[in-house]
Protein backbone atom coordinates (compact mmCIF):
# COMPACT_ATOMS: atom_id res chain seq x y z
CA UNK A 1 77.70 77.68 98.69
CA UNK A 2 80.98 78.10 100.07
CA UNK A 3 83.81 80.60 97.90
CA UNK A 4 87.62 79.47 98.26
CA UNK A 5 89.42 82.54 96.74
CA UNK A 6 93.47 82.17 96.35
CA UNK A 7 95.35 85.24 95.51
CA UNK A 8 97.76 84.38 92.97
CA UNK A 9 101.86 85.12 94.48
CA UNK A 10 103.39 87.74 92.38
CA UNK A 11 104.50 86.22 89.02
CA UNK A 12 102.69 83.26 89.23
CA UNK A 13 99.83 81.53 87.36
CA UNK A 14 97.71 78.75 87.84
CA UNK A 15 97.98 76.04 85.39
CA UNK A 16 95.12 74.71 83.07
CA UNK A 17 96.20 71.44 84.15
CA UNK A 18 95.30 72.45 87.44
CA UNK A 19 92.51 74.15 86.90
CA UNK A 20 90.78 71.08 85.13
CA UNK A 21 91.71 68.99 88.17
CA UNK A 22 89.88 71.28 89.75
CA UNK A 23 86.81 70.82 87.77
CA UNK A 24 86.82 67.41 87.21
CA UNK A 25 86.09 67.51 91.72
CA UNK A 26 82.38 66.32 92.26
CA UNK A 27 82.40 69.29 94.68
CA UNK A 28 83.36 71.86 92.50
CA UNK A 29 80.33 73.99 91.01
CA UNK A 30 82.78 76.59 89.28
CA UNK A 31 86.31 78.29 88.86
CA UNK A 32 86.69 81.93 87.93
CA UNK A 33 90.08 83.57 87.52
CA UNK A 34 90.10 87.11 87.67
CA UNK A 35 93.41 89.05 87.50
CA UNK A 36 95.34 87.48 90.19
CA UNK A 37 92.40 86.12 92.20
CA UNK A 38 91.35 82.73 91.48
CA UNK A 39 87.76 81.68 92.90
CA UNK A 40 87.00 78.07 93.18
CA UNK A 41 83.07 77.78 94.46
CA UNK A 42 81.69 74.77 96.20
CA UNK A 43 78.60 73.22 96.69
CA UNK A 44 78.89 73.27 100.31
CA UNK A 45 81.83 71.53 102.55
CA UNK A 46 80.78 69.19 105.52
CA UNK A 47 82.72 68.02 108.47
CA UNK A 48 84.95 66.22 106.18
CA UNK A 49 88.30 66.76 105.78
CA UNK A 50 89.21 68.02 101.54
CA UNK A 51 92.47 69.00 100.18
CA UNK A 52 92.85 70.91 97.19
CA UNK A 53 95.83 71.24 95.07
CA UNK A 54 96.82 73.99 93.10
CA UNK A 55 99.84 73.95 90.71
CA UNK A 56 101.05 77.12 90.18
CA UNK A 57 103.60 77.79 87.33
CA UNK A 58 105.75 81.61 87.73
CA UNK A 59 105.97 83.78 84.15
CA UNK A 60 107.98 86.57 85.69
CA UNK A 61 110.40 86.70 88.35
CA UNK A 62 109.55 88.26 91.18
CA UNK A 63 111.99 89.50 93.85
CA UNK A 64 111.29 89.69 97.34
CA UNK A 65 108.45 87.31 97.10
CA UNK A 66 105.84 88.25 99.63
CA UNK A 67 103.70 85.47 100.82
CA UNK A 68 100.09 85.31 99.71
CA UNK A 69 96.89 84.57 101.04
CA UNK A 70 93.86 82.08 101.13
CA UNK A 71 90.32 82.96 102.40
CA UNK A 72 87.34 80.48 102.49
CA UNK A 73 83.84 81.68 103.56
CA UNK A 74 80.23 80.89 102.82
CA UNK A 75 78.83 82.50 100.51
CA UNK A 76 75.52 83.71 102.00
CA UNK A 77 76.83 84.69 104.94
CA UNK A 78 80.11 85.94 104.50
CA UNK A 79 81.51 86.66 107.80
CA UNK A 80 82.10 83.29 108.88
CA UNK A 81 85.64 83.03 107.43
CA UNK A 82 89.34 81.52 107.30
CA UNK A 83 92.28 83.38 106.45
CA UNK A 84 95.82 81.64 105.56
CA UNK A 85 98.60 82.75 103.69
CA UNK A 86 101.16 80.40 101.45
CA UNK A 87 104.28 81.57 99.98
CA UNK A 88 106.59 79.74 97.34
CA UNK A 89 107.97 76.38 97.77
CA UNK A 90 111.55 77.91 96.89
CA UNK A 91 111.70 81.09 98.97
């Protein structure tokens, strides 16, 4: 099983039309959103390339946006890793 986990930027949300996107994905076993973490778990990723899109709508305004981040690992063995951050389209 492989764990995407997004931290959410400051502000922000992650809209139910997004999340059922999300779910409606043959590859997706399960999204959890917990404070400003959402966790999207996979059945297991190949040597294929996926893309996954997440719409994100912001509820407060947030100065001084700081960029967030993205890490990806498997679940059983969670050391093997990828670490990216995003930031907002308009900062």
């Amino acid at each position: 099983m492989v764990i995407i986990e997004v931290s959410l930027l400051s502000g922000f949300i992650m809209t139910s039309r997004s999340r059922m996107l999300l779910e409606n994905r043959t590859i997706v076993k399960k999204i959890e959103v917990k404070a400003n973490v959402v966790y999207i778990y996979l059945e297991k990723l190949n040597d294929e390339s996926q893309t996954f899109t997440l719409q994100l709508e912001q509820v407060i305004q947030v100065k001084n946006l700081k960029p967030a981040s993205i890490k990806i690992y498997d679940y059983y063995q969670p050391e093997e890793q990828a670490l990216a951050e995003y930031s907002a389209v308009c900062s």
